[in-house]
Every structure is written in C-alpha cells, then in structure tokens.
Protein backbone atom coordinates (compact mmCIF):
# COMPACT_ATOMS: atom_id res chain seq x y z
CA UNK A 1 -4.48 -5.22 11.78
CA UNK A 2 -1.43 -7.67 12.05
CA UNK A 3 -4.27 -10.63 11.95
CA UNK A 4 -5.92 -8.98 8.60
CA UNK A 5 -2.48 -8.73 6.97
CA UNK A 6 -1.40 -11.63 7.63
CA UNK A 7 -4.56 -13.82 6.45
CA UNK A 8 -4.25 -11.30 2.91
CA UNK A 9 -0.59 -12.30 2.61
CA UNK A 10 -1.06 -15.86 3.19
CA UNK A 11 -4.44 -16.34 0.81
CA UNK A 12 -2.24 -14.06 -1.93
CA UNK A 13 0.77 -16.97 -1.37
CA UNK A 14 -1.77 -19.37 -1.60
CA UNK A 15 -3.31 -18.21 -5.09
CA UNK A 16 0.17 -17.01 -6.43
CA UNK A 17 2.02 -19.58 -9.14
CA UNK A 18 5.30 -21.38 -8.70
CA UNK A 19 7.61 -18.30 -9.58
CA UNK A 20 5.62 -15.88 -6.86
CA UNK A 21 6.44 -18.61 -4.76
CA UNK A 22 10.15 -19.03 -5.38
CA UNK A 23 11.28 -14.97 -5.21
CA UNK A 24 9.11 -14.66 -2.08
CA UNK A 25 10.21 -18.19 -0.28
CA UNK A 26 8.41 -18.47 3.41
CA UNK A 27 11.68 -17.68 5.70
CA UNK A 28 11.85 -14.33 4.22
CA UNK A 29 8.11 -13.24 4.11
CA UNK A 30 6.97 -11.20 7.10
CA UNK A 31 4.46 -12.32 9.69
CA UNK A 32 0.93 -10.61 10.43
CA UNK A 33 2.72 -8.45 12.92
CA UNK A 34 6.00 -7.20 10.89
CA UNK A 35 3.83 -6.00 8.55
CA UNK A 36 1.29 -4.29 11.07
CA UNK A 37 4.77 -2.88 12.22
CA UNK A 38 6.35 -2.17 9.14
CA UNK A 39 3.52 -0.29 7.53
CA UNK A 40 2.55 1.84 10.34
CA UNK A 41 6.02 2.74 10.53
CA UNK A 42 6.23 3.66 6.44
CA UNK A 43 4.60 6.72 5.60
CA UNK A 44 5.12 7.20 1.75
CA UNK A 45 4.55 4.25 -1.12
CA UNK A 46 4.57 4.19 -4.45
CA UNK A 47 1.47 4.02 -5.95
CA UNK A 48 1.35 2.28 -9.47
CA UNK A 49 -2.18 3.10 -11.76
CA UNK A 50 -2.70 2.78 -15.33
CA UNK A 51 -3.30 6.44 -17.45
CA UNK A 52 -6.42 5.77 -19.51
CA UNK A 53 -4.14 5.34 -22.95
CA UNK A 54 -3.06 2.48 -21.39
CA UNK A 55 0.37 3.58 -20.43
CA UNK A 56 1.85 3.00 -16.55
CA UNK A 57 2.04 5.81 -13.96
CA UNK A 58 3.57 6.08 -10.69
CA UNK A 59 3.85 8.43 -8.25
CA UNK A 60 4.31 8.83 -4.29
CA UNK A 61 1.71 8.91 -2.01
CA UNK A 62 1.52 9.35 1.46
CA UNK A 63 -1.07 6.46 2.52
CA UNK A 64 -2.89 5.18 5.31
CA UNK A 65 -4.25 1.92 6.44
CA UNK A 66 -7.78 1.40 7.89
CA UNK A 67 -10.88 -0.57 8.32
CA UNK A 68 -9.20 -3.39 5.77
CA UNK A 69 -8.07 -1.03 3.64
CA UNK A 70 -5.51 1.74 2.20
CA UNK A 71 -6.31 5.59 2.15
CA UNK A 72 -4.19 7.75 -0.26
CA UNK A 73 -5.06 11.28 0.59
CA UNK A 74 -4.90 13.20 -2.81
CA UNK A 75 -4.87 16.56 -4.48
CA UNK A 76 -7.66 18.04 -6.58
CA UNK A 77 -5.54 17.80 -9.88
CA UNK A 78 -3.75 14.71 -9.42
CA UNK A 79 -3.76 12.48 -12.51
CA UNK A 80 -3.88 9.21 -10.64
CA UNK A 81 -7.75 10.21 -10.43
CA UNK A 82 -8.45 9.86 -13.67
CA UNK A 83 -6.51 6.87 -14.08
CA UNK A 84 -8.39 5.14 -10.88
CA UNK A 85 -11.62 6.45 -12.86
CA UNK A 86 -10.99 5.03 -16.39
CA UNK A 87 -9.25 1.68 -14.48
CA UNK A 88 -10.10 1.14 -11.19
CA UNK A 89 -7.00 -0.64 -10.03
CA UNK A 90 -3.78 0.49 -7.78
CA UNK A 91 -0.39 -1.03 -6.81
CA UNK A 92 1.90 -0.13 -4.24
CA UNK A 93 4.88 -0.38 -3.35
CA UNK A 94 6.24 -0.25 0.24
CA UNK A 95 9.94 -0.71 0.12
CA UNK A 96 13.16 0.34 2.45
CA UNK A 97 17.03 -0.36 2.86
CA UNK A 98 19.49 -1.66 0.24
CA UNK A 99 21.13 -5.12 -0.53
CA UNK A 100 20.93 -7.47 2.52
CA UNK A 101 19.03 -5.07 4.75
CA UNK A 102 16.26 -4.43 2.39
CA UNK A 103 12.43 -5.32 2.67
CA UNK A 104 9.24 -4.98 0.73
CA UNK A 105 5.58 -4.80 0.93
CA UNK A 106 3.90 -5.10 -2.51
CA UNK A 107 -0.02 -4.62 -2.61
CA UNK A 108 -2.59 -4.56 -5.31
CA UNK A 109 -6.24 -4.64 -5.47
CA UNK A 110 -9.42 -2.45 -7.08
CA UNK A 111 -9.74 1.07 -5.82
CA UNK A 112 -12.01 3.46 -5.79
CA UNK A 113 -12.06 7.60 -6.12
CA UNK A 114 -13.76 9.18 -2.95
CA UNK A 115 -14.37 12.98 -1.70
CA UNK A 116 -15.40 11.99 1.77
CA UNK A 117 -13.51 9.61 4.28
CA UNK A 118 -14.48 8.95 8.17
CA UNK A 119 -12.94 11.73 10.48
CA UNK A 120 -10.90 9.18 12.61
CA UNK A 121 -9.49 8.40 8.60
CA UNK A 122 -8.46 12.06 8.49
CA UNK A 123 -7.23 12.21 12.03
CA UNK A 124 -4.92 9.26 11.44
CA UNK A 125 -3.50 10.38 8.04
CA UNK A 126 -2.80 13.97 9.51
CA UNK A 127 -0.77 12.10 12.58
CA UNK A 128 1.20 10.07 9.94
CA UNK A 129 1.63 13.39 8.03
CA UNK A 130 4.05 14.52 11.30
CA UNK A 131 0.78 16.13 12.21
CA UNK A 132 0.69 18.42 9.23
CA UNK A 133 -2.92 19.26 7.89
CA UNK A 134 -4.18 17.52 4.94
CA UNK A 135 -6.54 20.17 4.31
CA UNK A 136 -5.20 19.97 0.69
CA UNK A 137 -6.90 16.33 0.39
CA UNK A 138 -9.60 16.78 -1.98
CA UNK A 139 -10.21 13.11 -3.07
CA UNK A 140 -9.33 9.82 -1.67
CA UNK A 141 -8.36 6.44 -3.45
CA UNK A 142 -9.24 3.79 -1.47
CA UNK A 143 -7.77 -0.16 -2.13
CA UNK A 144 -9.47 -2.80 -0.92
CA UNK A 145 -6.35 -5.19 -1.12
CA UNK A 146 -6.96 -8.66 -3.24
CA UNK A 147 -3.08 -9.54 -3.09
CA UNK A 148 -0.19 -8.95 -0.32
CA UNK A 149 3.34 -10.33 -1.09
CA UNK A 150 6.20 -9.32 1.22
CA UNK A 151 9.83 -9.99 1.30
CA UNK A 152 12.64 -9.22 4.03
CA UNK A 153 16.43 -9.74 3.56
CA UNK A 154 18.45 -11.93 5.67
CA UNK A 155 19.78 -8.74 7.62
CA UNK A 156 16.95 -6.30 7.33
CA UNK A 157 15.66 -5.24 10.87
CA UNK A 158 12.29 -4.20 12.12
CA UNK A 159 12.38 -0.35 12.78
C-alpha cells in the first residue's frame, strides 16, 4: 500500500499547478509509508460529494482502503448515494491535530455506488469499525483515487 500511495501522491504533485505546489512544499508532504501508516491508523474522513442541484455535501464516513482503492460502507438512505449517482465524484478529507501538530490527507477521484464488496473488504472494514458489525452497510462507494495531496506540520508525529 505505502508503494501505491506514494506513486498517487507524487503523479498528483506532478500534475498539480504552482499554488498546489507552494501550500503542499516537499519537506512537509508524507512519504509512501506515513501515509500507509497514517490512514490505516484514521478510521473516519470526511467525505465531500455534490447533491444533484448542484450544491456541496459532506458528511463522515467511516472508510476503508483496498485493492487501490477507498471503501465507504454506507446506509440504505444515505443521500451521498444519490449524489455519487447523479455525479460520480468524491473527496475526502483525512485530517488530525491542531496548529503545529496537525496533518492532512486530501483525496479525490470518480466513485462509484456498489451493493456487493469482496468478503476480506467487509472483514477489514468491520476490524476498523472496533470490530462492530457493519451489517447496516447496504451500499458501498468506491474511489478509485486520481489525486493524493498530503501535508504534515513541523511538529505533527506519526501515531
């Protein structure tokens, strides 16, 4: 995983303009393996869709990474899946600690509304749901990341 993220962050740096480039400067982007860390470690992110009118929406989501990808486990009745539906596109938002301790994890890409997942998906999720079932998981979104920008603080420390 550490060698996926880190080839995703580095092609997103290398696509992103000048400004992308100057809030997220090199010395404080993580490597392939603080993210593999950091987001194993995370369980919740924000997830950002748009509402079919248009309008922004966001919501947290208790998410998973796997096979290249992210899993957000989801209710029957959430709105995000009609918003994935009319525009099949998600943020999120991975973020932690405050002023100089703080770090980020921003993600975006196309995603995708599914009612089946593999069972090792499930297995995982329900481990980084403090083993809780996730029986209530009646759809997935899946995003199949295009862009991966991180940032960590001077002072933040890996977990």
């Amino acid at each position: 995983m550490a060698d996926w993220l880190g080839q995703l962050q580095d092609a997103s740096f290398d696509r992103a303009g000048p400004a992308v480039r100057k809030a997220y400067p090199p010395q404080r982007r993580m490597t392939g393996q603080q993210l593999a860390s950091y987001l194993l470690r995370r369980t919740y992110a924000l997830a950002s869709s748009t509402r079919p009118d248009g309008r922004a929406h966001a919501a947290p989501t208790l998410f998973s990474a796997y096979a290249e990808a992210f899993w957000l486990p989801t209710v029957k009745d959430a709105a995000r899946i009609a918003h994935v539906r009319a525009h099949p596109w998600l943020a999120l938002s991975i973020l932690e600690g405050e002023h100089d301790t703080h770090a980020a994890v921003l993600i975006e890409g196309p995603a995708e509304v599914l009612t089946t997942v593999p069972e090792d998906l499930r297995h995982i999720t329900e481990l980084r749901n403090r083993g809780g079932t996730i029986a209530w998981a009646a759809y997935w979104l899946r995003i199949t990341p295009q862009r991966l920008f991180s940032f960590a603080e001077h002072a933040w420390q890996e977990g």
